[in-house]
N, C-alpha and C. Protein backbone atom coordinates (compact mmCIF):
# COMPACT_ATOMS: atom_id res chain seq x y z
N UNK A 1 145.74 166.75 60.67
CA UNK A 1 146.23 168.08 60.91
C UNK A 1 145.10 169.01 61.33
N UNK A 2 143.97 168.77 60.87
CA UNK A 2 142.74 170.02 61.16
C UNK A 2 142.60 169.27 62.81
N UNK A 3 142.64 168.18 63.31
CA UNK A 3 142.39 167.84 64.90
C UNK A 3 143.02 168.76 65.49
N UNK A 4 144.36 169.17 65.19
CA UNK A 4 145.51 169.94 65.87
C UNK A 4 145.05 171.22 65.96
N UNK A 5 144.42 171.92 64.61
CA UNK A 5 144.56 173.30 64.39
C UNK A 5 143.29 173.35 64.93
N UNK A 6 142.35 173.07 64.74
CA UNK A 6 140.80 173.41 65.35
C UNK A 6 140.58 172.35 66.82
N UNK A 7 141.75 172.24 67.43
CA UNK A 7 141.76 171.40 69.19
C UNK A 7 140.81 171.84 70.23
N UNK A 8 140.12 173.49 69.61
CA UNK A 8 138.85 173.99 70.67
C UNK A 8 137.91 173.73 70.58
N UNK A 9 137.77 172.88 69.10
CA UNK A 9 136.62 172.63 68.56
C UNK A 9 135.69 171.56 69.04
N UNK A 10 134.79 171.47 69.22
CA UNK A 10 133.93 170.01 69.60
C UNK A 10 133.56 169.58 68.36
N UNK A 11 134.42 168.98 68.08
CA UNK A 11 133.96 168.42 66.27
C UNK A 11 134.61 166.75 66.77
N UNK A 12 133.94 165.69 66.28
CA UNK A 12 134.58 164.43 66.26
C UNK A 12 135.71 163.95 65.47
N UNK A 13 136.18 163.15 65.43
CA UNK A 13 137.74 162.78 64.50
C UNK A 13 137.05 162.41 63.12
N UNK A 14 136.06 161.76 63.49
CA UNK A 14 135.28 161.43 62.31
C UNK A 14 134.83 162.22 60.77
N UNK A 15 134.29 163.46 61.65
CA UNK A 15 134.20 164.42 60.69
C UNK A 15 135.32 165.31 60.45
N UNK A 16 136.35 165.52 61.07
CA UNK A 16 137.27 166.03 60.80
C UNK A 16 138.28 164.64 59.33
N UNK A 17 138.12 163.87 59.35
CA UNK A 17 138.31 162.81 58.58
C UNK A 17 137.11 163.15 56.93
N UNK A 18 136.56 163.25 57.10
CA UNK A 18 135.20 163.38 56.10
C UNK A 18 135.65 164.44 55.72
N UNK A 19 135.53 165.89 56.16
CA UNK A 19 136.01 167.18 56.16
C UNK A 19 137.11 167.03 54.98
N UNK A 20 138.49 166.24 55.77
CA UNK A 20 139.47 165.90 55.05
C UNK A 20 140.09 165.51 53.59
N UNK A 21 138.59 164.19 53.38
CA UNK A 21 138.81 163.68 52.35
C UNK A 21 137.72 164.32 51.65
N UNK A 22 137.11 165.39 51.65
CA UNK A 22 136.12 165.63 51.00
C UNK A 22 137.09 167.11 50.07
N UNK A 23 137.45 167.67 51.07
CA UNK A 23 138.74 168.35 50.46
C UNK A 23 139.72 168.09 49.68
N UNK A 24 140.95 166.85 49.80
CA UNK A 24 141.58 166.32 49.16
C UNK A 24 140.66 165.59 48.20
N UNK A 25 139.77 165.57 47.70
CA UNK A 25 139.06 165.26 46.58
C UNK A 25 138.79 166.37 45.77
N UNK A 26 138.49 167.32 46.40
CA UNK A 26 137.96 168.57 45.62
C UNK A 26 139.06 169.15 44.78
N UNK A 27 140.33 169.05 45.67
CA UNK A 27 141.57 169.37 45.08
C UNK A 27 142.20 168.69 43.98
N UNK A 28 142.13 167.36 44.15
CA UNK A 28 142.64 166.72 43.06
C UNK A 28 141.51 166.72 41.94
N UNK A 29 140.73 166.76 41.89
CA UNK A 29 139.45 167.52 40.68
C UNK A 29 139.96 168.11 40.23
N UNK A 30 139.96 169.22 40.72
CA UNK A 30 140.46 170.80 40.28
C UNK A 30 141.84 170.54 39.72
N UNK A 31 142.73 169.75 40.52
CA UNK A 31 143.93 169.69 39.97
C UNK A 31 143.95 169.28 38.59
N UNK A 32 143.66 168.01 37.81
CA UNK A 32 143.27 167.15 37.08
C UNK A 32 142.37 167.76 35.84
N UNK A 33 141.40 168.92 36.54
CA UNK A 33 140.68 169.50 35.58
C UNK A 33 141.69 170.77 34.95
N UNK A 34 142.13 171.26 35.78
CA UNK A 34 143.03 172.58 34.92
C UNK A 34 143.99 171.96 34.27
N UNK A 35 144.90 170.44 34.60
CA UNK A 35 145.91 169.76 33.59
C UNK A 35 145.25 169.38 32.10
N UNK A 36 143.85 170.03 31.89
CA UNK A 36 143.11 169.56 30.51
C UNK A 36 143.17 170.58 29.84
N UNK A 37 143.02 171.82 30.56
CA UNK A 37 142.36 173.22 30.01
C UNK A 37 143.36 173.97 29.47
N UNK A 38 143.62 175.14 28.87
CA UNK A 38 144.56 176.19 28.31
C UNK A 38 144.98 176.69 30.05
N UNK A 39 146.22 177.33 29.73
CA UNK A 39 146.57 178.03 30.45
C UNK A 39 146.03 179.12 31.06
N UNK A 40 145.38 179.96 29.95
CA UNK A 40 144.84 181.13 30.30
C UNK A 40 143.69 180.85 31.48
N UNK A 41 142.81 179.00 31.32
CA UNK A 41 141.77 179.55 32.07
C UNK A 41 142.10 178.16 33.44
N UNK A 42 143.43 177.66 33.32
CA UNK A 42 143.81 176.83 34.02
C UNK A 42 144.67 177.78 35.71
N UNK A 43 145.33 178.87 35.17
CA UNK A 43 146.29 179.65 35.99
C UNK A 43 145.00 179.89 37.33
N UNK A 44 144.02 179.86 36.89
CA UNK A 44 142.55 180.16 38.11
C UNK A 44 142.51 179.29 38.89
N UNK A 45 142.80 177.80 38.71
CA UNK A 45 142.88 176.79 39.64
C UNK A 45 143.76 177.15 41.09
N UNK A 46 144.29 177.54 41.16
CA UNK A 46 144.83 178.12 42.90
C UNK A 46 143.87 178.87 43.24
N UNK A 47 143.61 179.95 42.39
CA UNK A 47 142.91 180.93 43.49
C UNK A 47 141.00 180.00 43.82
N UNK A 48 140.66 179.61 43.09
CA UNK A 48 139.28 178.69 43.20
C UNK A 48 139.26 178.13 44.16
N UNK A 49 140.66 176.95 44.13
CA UNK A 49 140.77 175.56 45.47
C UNK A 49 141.27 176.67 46.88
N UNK A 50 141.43 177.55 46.94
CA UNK A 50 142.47 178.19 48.22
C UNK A 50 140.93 178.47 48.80
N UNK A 51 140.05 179.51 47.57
CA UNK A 51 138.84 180.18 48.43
C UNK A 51 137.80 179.17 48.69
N UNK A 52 137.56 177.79 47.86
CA UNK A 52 137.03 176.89 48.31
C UNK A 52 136.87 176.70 49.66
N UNK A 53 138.47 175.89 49.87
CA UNK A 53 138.88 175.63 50.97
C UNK A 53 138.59 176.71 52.04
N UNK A 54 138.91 177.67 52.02
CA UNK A 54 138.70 178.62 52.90
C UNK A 54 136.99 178.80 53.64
N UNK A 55 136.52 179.01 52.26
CA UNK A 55 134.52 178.93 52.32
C UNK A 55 134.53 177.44 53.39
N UNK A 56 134.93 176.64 52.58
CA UNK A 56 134.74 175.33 53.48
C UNK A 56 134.74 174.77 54.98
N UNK A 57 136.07 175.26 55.22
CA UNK A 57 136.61 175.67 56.81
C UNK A 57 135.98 176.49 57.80
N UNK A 58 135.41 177.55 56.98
CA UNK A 58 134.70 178.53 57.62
C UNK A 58 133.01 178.17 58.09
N UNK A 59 132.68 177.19 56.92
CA UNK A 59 131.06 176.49 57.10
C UNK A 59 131.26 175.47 57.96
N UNK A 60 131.80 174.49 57.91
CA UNK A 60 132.23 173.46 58.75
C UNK A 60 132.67 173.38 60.38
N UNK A 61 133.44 174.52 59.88
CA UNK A 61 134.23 174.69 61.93
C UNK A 61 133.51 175.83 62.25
N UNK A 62 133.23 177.06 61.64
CA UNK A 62 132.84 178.57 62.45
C UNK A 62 134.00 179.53 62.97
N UNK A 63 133.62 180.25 63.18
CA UNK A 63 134.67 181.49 63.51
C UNK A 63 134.71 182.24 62.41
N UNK A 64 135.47 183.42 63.06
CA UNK A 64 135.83 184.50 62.10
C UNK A 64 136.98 184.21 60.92
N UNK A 65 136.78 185.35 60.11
CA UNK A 65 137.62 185.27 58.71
C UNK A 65 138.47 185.04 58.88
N UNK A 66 139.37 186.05 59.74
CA UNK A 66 140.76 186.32 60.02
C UNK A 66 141.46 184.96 60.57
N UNK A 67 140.78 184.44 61.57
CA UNK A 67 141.71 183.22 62.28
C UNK A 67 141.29 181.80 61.00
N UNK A 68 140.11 182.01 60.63
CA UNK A 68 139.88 180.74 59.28
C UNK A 68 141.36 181.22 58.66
N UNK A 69 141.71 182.41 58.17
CA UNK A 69 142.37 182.82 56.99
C UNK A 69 143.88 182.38 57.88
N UNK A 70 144.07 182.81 58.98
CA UNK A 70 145.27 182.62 59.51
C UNK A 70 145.50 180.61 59.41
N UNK A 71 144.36 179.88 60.39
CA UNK A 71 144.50 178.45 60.20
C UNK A 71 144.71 178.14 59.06
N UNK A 72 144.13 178.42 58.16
CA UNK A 72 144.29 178.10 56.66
C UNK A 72 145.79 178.65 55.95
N UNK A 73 146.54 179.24 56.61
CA UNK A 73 147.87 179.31 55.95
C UNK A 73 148.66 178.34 56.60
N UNK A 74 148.47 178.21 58.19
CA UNK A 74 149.18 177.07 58.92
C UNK A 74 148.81 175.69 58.03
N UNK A 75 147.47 175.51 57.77
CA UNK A 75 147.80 174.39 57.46
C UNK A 75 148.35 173.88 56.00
N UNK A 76 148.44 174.87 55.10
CA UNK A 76 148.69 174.85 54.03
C UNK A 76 150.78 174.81 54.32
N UNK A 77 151.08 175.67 55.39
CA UNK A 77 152.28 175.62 55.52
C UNK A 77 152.92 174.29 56.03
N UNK A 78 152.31 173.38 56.80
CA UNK A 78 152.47 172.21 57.86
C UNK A 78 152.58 171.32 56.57
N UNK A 79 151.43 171.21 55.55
CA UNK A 79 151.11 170.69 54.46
C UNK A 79 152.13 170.57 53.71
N UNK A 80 152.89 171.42 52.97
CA UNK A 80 153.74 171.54 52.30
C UNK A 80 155.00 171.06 52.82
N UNK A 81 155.37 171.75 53.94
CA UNK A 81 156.77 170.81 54.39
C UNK A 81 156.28 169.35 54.41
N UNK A 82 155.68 168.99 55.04
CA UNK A 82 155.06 167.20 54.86
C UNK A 82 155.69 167.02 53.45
N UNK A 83 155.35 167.40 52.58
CA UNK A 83 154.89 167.21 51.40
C UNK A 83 156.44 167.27 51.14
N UNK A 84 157.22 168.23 51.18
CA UNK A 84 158.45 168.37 50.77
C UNK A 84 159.10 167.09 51.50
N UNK A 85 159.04 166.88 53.05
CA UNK A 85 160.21 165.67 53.55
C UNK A 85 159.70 164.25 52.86
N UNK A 86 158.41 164.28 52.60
CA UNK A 86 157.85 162.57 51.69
C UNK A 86 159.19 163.16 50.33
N UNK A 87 158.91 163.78 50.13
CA UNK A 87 159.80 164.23 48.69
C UNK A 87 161.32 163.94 48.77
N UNK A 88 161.90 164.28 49.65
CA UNK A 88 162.88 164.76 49.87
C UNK A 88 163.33 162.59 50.21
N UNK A 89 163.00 162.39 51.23
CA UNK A 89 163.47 160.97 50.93
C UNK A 89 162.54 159.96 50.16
N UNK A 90 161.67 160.27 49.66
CA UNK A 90 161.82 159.44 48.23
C UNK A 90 163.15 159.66 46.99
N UNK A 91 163.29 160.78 46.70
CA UNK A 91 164.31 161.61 46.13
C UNK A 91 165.99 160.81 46.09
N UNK A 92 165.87 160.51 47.81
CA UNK A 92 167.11 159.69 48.39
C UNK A 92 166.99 158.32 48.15
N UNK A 93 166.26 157.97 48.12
CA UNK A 93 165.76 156.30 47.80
C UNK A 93 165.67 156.05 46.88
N UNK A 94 165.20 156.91 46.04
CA UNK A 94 165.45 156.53 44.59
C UNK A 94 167.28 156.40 43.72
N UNK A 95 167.98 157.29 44.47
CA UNK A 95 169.19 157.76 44.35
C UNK A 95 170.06 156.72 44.74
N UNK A 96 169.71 156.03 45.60
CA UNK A 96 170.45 154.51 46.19
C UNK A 96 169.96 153.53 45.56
N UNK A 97 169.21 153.33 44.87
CA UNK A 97 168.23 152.03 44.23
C UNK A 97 168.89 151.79 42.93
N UNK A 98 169.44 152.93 42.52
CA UNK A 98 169.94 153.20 40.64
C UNK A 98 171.29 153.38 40.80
């Protein structure tokens, strides 16, 4: 998905891959670490991984805040529906299996 959103970029697939999983690691950390902690100091885990990510995007690719901040909702939005249709027919498959 970052090939798509940063397509002006002269960045290789490679590092856009690295980029990737270096992120989806950071996240599931974070995820994993606030499922240990109290609430009070767990509820911080969104806002940490969002500005991470954001810092990240911004060191990595370049450009201004605004279009980092704008890409960074696209892809969080692209993300989530993904995320919902894997859901959505597993959901169904499970429903026919039982």
């Amino acid at each position: 998905m970052l090939l798509f959103i940063y397509e002006n970029r002269v960045v290789f697939v490679g590092e856009h891959m690295v980029f990737s999983l270096h992120v989806h690691t950071f996240v599931l950390m974070v995820t994993a670490l606030s499922a240990t902690l109290p609430y009070a100091i767990s509820k911080w885990s969104d806002i940490v991984t969002v500005s991470y990510v954001l810092i990240a995007m911004r060191r990595v690719y370049g450009g201004r805040w605004w279009p980092t901040i704008l890409r960074l909702l696209l892809l969080q939005l692209i993300y989530g529906f993904a995320a919902g249709i894997v859901m959505l027919f597993l959901s169904v498959g499970l429903l026919f299996t039982f």
